[in-house]
N, C-alpha and C. Protein backbone atom coordinates (compact mmCIF):
# COMPACT_ATOMS: atom_id res chain seq x y z
N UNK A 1 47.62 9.96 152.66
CA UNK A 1 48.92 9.66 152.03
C UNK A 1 49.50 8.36 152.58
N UNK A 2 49.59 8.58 153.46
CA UNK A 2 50.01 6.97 154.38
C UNK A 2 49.15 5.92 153.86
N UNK A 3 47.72 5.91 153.91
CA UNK A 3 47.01 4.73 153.46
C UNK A 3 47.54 4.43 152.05
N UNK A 4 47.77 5.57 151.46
CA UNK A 4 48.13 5.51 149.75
C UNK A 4 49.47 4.91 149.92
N UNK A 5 50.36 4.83 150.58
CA UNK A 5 51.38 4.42 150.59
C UNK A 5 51.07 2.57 151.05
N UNK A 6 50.62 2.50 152.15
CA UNK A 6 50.12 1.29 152.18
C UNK A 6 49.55 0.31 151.55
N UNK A 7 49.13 0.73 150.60
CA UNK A 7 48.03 -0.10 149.29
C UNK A 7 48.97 -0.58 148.57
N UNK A 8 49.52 0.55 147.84
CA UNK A 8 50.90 0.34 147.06
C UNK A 8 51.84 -1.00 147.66
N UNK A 9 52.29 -0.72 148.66
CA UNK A 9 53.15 -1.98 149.23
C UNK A 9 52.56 -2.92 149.76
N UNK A 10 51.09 -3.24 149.91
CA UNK A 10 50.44 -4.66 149.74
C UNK A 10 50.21 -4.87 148.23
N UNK A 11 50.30 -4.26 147.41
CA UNK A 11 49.93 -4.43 146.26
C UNK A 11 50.63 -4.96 145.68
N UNK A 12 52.34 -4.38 145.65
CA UNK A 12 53.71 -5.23 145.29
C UNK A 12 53.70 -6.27 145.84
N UNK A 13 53.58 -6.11 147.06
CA UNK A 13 53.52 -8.16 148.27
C UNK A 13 52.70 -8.55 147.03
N UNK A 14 51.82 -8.53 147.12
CA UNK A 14 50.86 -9.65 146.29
C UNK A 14 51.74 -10.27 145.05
N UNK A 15 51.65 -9.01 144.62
CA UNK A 15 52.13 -9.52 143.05
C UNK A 15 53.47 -10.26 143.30
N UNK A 16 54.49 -10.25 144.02
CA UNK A 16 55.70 -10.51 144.03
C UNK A 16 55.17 -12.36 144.68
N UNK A 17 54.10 -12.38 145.71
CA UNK A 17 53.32 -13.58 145.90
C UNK A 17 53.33 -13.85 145.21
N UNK A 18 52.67 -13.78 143.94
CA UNK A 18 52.18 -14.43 142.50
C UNK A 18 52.61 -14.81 142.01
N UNK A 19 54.16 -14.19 141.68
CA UNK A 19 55.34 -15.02 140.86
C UNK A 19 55.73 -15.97 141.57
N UNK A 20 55.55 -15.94 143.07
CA UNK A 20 56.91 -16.76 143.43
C UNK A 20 55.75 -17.79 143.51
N UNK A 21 54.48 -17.87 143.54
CA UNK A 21 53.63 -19.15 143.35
C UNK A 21 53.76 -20.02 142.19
N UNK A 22 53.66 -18.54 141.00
CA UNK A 22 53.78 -19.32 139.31
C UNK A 22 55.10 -19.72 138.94
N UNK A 23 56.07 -19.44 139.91
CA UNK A 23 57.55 -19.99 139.76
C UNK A 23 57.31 -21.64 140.61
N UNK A 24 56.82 -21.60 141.72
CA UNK A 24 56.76 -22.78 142.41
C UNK A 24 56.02 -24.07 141.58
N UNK A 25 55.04 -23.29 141.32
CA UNK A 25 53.95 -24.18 140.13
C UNK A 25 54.93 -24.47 138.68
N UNK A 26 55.43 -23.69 138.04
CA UNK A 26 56.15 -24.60 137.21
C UNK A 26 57.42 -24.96 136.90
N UNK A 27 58.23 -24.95 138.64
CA UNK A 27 59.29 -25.96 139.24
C UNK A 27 58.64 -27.05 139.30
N UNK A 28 57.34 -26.89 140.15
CA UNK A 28 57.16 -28.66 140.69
C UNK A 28 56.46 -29.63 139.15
N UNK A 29 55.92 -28.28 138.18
CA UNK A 29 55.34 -29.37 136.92
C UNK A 29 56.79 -29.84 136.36
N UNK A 30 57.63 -28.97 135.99
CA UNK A 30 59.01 -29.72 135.42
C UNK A 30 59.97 -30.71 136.51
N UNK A 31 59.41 -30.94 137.71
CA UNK A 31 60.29 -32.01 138.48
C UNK A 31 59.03 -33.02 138.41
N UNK A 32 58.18 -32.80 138.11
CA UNK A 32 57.01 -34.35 137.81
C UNK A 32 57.38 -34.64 136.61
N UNK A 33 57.60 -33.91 135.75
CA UNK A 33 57.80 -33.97 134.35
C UNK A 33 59.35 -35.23 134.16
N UNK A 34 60.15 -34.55 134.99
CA UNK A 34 61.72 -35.54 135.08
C UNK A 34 61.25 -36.42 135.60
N UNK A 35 60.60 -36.49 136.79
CA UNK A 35 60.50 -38.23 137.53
C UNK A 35 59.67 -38.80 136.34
N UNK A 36 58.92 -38.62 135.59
CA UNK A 36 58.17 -39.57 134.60
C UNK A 36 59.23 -39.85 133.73
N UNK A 37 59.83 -39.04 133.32
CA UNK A 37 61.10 -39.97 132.40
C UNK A 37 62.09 -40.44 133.06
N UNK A 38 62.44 -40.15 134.14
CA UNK A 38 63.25 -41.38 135.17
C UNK A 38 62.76 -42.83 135.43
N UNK A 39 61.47 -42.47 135.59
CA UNK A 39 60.50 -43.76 135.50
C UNK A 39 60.72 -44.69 134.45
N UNK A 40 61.05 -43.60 133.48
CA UNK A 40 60.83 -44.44 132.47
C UNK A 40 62.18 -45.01 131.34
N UNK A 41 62.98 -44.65 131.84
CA UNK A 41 64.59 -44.77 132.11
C UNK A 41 64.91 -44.10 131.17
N UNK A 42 64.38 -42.96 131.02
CA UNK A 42 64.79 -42.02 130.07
C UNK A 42 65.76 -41.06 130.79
N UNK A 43 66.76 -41.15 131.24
CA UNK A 43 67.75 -40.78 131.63
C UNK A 43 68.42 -38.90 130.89
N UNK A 44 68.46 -38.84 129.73
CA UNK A 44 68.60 -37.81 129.39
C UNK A 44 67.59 -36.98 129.84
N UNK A 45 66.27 -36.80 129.15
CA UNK A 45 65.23 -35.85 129.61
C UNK A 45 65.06 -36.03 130.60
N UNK A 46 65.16 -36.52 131.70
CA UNK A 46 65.08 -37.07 133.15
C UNK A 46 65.98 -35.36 133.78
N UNK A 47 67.20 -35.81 133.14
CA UNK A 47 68.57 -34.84 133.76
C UNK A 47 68.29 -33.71 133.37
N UNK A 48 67.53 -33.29 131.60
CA UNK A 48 67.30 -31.66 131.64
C UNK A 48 66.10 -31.03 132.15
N UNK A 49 64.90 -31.91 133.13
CA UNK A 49 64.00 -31.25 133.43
C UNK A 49 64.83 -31.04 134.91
N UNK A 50 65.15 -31.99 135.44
CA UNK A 50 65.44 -32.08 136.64
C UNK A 50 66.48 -30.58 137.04
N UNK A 51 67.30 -30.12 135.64
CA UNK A 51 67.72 -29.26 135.60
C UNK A 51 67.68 -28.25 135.60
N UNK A 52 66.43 -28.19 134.98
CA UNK A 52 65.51 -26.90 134.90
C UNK A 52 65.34 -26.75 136.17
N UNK A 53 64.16 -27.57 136.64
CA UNK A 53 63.74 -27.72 137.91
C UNK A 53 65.10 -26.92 139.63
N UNK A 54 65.66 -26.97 139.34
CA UNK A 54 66.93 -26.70 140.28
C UNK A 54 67.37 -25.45 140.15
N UNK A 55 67.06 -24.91 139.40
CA UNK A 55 67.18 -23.67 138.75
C UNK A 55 66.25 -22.33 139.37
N UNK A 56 65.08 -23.03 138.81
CA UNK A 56 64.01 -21.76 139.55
C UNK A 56 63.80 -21.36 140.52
N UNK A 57 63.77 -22.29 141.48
CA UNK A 57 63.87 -21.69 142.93
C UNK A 57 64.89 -22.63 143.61
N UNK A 58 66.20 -22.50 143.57
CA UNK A 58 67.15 -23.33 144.14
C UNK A 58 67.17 -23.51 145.35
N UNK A 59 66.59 -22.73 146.19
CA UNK A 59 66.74 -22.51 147.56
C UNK A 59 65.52 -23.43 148.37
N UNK A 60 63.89 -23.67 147.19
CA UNK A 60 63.33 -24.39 147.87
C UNK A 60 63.78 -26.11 147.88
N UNK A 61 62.86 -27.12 148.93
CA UNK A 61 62.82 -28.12 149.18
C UNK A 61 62.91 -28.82 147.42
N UNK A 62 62.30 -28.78 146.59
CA UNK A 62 61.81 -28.90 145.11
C UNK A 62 63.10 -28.89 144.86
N UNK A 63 63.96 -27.83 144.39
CA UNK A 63 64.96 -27.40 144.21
C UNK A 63 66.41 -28.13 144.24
N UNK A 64 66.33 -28.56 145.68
CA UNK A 64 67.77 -29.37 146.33
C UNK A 64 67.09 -30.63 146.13
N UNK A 65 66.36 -30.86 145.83
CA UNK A 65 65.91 -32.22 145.51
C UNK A 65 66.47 -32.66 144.40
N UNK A 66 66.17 -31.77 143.05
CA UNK A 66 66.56 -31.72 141.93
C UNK A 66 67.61 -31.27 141.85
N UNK A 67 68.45 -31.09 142.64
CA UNK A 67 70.11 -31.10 142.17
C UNK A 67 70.53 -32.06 142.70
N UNK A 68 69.73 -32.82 143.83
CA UNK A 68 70.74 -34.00 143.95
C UNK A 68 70.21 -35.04 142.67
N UNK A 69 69.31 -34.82 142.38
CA UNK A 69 68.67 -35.55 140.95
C UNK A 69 69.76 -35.53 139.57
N UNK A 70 70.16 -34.82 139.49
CA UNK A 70 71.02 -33.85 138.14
C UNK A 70 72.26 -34.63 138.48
N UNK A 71 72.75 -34.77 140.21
CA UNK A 71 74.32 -35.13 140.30
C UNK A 71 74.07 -36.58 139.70
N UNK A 72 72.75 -37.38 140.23
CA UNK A 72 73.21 -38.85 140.48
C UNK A 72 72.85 -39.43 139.31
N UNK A 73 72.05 -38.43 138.13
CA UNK A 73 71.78 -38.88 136.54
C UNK A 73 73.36 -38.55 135.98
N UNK A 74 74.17 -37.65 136.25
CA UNK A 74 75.14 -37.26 135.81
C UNK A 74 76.09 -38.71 135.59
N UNK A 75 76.35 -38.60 136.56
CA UNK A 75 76.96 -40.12 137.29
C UNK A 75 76.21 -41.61 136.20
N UNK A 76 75.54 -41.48 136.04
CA UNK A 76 74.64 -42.69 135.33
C UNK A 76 75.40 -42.66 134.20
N UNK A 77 74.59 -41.57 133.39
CA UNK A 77 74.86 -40.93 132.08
C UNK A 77 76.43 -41.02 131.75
N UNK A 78 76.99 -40.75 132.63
CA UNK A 78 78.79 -40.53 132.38
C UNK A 78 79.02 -42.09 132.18
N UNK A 79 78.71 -43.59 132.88
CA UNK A 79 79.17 -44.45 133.13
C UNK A 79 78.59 -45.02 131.81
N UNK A 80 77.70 -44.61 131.74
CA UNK A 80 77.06 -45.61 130.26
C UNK A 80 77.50 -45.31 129.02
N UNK A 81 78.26 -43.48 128.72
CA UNK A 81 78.73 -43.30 127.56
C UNK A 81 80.26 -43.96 127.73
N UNK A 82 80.72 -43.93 128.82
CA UNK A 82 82.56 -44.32 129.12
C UNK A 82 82.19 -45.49 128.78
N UNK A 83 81.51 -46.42 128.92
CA UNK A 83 81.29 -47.92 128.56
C UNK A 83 81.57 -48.02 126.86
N UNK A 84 80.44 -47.10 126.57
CA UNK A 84 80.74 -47.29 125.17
C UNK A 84 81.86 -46.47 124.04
N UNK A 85 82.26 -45.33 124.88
CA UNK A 85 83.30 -44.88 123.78
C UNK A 85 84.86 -45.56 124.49
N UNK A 86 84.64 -46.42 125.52
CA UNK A 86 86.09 -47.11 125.89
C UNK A 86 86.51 -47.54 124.02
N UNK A 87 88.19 -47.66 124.19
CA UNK A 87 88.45 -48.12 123.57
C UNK A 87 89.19 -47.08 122.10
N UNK A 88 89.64 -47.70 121.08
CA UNK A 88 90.43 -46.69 119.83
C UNK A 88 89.45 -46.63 118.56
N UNK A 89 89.41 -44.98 118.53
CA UNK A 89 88.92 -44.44 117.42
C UNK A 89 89.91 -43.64 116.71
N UNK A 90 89.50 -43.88 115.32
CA UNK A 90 90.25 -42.96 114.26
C UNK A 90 89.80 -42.03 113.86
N UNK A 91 90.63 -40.88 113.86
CA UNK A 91 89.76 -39.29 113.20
C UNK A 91 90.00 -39.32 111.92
N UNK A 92 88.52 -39.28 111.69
CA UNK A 92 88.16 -38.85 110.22
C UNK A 92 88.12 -37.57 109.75
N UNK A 93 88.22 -36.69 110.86
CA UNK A 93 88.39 -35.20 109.83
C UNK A 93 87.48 -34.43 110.71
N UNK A 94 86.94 -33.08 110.08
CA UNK A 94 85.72 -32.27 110.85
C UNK A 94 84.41 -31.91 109.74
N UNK A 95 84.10 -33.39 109.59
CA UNK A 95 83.29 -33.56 108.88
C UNK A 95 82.84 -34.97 108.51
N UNK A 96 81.55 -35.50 109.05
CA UNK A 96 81.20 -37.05 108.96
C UNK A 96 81.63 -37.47 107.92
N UNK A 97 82.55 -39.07 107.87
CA UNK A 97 83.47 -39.43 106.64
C UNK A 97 82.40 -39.72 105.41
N UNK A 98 80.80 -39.56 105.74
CA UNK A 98 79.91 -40.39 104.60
C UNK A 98 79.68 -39.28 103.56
N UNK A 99 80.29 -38.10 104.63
CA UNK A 99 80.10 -36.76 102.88
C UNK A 99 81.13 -36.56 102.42
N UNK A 100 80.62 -35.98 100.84
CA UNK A 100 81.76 -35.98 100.19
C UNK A 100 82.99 -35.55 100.62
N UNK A 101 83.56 -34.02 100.95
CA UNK A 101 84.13 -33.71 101.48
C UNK A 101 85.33 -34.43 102.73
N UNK A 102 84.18 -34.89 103.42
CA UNK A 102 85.01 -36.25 104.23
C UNK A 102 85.50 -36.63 103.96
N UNK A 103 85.15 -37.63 103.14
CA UNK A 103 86.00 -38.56 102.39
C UNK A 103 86.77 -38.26 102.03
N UNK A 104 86.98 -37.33 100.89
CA UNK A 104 88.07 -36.95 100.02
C UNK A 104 89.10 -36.76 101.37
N UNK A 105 88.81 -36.03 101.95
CA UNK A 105 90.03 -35.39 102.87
C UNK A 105 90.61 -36.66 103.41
N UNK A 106 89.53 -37.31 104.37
CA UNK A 106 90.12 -38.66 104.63
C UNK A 106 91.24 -38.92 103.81
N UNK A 107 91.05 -39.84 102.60
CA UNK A 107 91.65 -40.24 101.77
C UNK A 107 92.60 -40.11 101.57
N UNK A 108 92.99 -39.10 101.55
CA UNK A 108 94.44 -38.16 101.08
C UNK A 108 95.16 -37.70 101.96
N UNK A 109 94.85 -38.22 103.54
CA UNK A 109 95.83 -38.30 104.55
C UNK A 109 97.06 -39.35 104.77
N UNK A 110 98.10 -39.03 105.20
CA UNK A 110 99.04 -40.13 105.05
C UNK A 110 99.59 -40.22 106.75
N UNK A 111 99.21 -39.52 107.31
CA UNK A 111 99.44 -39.47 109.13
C UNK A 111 97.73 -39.55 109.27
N UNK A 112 97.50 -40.73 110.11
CA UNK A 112 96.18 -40.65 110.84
C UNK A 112 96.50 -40.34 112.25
N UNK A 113 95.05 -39.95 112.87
CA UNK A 113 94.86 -39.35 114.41
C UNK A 113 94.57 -40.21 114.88
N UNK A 114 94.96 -41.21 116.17
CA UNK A 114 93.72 -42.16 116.90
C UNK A 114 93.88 -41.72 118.70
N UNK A 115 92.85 -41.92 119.14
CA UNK A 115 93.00 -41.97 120.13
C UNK A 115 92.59 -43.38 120.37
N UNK A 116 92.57 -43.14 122.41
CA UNK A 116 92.45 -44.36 122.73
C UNK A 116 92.08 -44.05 124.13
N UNK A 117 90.68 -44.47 124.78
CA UNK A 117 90.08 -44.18 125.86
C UNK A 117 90.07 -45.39 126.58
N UNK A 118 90.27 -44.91 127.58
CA UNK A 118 90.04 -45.91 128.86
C UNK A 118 89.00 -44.83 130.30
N UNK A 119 88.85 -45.64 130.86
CA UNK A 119 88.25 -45.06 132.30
C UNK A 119 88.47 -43.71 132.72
N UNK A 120 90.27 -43.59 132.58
CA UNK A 120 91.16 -42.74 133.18
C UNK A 120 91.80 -41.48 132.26
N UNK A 121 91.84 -42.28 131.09
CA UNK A 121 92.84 -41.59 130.55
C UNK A 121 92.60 -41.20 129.00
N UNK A 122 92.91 -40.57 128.12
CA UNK A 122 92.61 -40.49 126.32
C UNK A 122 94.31 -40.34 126.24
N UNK A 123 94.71 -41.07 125.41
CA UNK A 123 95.71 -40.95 124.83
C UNK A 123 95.67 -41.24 123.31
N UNK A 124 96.45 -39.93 122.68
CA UNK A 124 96.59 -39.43 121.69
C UNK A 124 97.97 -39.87 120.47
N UNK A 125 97.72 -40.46 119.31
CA UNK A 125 98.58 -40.99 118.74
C UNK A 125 98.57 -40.06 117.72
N UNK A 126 100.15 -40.89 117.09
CA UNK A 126 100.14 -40.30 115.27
C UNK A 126 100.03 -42.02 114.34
N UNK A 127 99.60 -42.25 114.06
CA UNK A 127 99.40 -43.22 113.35
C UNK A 127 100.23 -43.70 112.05
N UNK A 128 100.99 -43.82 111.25
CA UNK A 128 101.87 -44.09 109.74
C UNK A 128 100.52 -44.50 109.17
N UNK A 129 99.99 -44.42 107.93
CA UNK A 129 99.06 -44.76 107.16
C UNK A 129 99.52 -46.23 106.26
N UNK A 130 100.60 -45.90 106.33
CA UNK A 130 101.28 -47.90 105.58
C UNK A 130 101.36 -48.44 106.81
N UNK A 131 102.66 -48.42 107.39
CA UNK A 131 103.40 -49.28 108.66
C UNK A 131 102.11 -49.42 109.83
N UNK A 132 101.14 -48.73 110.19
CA UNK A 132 100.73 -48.78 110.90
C UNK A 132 101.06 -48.66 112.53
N UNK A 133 102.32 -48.17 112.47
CA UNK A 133 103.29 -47.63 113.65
C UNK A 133 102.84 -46.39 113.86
N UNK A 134 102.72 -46.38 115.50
CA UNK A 134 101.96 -45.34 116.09
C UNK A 134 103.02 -44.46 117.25
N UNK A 135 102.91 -43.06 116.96
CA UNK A 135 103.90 -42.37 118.01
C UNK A 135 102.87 -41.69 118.74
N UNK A 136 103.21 -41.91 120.38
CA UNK A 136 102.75 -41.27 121.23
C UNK A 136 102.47 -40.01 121.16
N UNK A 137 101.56 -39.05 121.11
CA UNK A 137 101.69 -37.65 120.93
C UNK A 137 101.16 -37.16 122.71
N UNK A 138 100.18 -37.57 122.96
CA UNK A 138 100.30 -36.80 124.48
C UNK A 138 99.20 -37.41 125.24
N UNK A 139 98.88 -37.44 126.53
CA UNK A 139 98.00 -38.56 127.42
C UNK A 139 97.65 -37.00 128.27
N UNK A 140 96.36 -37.18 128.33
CA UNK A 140 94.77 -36.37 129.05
C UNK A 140 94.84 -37.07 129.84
N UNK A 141 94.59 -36.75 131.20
CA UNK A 141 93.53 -37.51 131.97
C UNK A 141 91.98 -36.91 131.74
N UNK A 142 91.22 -37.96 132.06
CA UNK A 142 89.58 -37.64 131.82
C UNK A 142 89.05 -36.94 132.81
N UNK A 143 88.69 -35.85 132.48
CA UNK A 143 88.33 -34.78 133.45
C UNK A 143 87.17 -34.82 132.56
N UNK A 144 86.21 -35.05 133.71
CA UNK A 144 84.54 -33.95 133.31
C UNK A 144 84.45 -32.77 133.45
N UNK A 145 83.51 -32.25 132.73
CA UNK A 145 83.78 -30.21 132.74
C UNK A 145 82.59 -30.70 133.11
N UNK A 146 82.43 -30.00 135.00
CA UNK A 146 81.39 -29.35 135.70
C UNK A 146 81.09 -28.63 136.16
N UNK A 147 81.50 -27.24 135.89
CA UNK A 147 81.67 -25.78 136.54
C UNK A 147 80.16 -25.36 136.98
N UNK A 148 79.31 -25.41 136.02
CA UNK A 148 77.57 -25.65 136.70
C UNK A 148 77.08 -27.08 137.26
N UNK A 149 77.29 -27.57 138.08
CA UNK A 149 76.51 -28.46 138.91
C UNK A 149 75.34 -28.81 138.64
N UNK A 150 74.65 -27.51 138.10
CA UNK A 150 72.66 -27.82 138.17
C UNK A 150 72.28 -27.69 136.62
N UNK A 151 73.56 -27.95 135.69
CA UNK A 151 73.33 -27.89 134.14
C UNK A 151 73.48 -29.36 133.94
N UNK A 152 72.71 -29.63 132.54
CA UNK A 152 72.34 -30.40 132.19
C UNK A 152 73.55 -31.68 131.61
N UNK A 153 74.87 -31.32 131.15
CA UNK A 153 76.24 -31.35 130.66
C UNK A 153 76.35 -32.63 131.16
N UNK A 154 76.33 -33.73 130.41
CA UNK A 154 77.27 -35.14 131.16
C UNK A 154 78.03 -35.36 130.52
N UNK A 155 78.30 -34.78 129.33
CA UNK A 155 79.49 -36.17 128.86
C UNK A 155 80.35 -35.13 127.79
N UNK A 156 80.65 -33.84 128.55
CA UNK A 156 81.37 -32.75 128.57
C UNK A 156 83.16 -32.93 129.19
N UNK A 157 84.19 -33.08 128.61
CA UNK A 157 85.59 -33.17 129.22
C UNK A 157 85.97 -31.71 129.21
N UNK A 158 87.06 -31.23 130.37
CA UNK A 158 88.10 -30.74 129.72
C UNK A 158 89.09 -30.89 129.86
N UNK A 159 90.17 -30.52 128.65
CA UNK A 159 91.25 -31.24 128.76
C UNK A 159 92.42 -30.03 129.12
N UNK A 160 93.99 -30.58 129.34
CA UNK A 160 94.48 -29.33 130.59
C UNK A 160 95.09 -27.93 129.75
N UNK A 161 94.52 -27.68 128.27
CA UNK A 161 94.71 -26.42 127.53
C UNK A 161 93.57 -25.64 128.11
N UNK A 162 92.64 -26.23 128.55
CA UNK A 162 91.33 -25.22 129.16
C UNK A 162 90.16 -25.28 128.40
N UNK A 163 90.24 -26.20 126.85
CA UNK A 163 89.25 -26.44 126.39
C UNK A 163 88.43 -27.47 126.38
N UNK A 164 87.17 -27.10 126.11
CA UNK A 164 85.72 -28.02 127.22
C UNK A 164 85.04 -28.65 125.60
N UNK A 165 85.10 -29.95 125.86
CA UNK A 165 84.77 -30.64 124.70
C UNK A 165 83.59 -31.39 124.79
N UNK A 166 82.17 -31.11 124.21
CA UNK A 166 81.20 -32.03 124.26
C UNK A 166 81.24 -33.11 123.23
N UNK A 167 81.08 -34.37 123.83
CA UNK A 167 81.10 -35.55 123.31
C UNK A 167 79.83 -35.88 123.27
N UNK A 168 79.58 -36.73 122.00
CA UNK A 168 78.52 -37.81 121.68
C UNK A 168 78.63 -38.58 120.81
N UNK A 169 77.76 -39.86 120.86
CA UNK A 169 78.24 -41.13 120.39
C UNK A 169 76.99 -41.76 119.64
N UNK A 170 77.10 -42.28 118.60
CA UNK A 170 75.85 -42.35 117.75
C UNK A 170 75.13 -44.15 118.51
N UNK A 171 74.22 -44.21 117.78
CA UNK A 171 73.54 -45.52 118.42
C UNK A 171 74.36 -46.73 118.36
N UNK A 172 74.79 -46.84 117.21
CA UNK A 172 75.41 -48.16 117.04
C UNK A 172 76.96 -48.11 117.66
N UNK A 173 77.45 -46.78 118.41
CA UNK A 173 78.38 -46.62 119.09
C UNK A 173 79.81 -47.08 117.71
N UNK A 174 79.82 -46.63 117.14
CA UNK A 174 80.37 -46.39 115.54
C UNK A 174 81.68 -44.76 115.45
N UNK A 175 80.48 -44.12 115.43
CA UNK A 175 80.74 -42.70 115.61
C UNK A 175 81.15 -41.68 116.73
N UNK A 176 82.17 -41.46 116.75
CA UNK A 176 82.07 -40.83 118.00
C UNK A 176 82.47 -39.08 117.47
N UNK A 177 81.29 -38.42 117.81
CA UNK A 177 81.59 -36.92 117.68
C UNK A 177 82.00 -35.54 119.15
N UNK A 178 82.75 -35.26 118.58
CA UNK A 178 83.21 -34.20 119.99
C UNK A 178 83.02 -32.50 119.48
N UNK A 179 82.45 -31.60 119.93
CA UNK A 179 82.21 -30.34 119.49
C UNK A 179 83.05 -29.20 120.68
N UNK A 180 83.56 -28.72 120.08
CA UNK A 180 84.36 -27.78 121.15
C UNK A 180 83.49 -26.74 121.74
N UNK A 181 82.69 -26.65 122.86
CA UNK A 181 82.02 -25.41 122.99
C UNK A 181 82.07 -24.14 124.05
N UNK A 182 83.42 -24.56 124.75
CA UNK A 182 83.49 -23.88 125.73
C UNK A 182 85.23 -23.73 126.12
N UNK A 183 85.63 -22.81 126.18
CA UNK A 183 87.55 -22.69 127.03
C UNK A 183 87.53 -22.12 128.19
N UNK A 184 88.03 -22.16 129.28
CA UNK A 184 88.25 -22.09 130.37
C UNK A 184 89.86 -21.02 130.28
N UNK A 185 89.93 -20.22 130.99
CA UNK A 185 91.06 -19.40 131.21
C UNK A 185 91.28 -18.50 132.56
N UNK A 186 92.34 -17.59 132.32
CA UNK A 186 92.67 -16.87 133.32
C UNK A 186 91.28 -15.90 133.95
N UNK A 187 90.69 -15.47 132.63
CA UNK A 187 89.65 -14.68 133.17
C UNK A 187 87.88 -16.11 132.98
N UNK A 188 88.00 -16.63 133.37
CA UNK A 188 87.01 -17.86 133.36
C UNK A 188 86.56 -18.71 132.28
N UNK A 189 85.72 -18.72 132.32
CA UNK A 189 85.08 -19.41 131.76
C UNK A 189 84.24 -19.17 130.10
N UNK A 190 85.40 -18.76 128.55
CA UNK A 190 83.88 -18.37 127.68
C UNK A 190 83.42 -19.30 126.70
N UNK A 191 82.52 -19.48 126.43
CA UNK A 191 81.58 -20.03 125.72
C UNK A 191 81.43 -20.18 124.42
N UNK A 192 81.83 -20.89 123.88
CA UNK A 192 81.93 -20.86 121.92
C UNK A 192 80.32 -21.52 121.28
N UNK A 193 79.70 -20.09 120.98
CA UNK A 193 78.60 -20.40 119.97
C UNK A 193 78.76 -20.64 118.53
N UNK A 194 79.61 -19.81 118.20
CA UNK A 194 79.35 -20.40 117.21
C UNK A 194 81.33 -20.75 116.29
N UNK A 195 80.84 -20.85 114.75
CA UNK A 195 81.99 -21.70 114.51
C UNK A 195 82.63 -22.23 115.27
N UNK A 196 81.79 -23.52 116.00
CA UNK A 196 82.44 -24.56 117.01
C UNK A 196 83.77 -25.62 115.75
N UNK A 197 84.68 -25.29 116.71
CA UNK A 197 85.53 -26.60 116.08
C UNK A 197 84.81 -28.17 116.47
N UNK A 198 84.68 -28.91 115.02
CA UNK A 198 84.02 -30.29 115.68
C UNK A 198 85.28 -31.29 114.40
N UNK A 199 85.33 -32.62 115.53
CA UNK A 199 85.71 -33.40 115.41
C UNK A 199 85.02 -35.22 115.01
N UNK A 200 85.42 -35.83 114.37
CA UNK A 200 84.46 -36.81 114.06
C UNK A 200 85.64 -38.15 114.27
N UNK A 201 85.25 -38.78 114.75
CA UNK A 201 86.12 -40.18 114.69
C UNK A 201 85.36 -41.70 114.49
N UNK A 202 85.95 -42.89 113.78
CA UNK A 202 85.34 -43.65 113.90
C UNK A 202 86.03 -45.00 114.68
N UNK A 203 85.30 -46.08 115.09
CA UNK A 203 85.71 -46.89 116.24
C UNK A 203 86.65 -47.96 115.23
N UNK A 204 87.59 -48.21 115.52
CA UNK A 204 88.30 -49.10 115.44
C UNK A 204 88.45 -50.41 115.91
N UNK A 205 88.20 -51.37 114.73
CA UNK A 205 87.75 -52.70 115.37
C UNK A 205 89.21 -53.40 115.95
């Protein structure tokens, strides 16, 4: 009985060995995987392997490697989109202005939305659609939403209602889209899958 007992619990060792090998083995393929697109200044996929990577076994050497990897792409990533969405965009609606729908709505607004980004701050206007006279409506400071550290999220705000806004910005830096996917509250942190509120704005020359 004892030997039978013994087999059994080298038997679990092993196997529990096994994972934590095939976990080690494909941490270190997804942190080779990020340094080749770091290499290659691929900066996004760089940050979600590296992310991955930090994840599986956080505690090894591999691991803290790849979260300091994740902070200092974060940091990159953040400086290169603030570069390009600096500056005043007009909201077009929640819906790209090139479909129909867009448009029309567009159109038939007589108060426009603009904001206006800097480094520090988004401040929020009402716009007159003739006069072009603009009333202050309310000033954000730019807060990044980083509640996970070892997630992939750069260019995520939130602003001080508790809601967490992912931003992105099309190539020609034209477009700027924001998707609501996350609120923050008394009881933490929940997560909006689906019917995300999204926002569309375009840059103002």
């Amino acid at each position: 009985m004892k030997n039978y007992l013994i087999l059994i619990i080298l038997l679990f060792s092993l196997k529990i060995a096994a994972q934590n090998d095939a976990k080690t083995k494909f941490q270190k393929n997804k942190y080779e995987l990020a340094v080749s697109y770091y290499k290659k200044s691929d900066f996004v996929n760089a940050l979600d392997q590296f992310s991955i990577a930090s994840r599986i076994k956080p505690e090894n050497e591999i691991g803290q490697e790849a979260i300091k990897k994740v902070d200092t792409l974060k940091e990159i990533l953040r400086k290169e989109i603030l570069e390009r969405v600096n500056g005043t965009w007009l909201m077009t609606g929640d819906k790209p202005i090139w479909t129909v729908n867009g448009n029309e709505n567009f159109k038939n607004k007589e108060v426009d939305e603009v904001i206006e980004v800097n480094d520090n701050k988004i401040l929020f206007y009402e716009q007159d659609r003739k006069t072009k006279v603009r009333k202050l409506i309310k000033t954000e400071d730019l807060v990044y939403y980083n509640m996970d550290k070892s997630d992939s999220l750069y260019s995520a705000i939130i602003l001080s209602d508790g809601s967490v806004w992912n931003c992105s910005i099309d190539d020609k830096s034209k477009v700027l889209h924001i998707i609501n996917i996350a609120r923050k509250g008394q009881n933490g942190v929940e997560k909006i899958t689906q019917d995300n509120q999204e926002v569309y704005y375009k840059k103002e020359l």
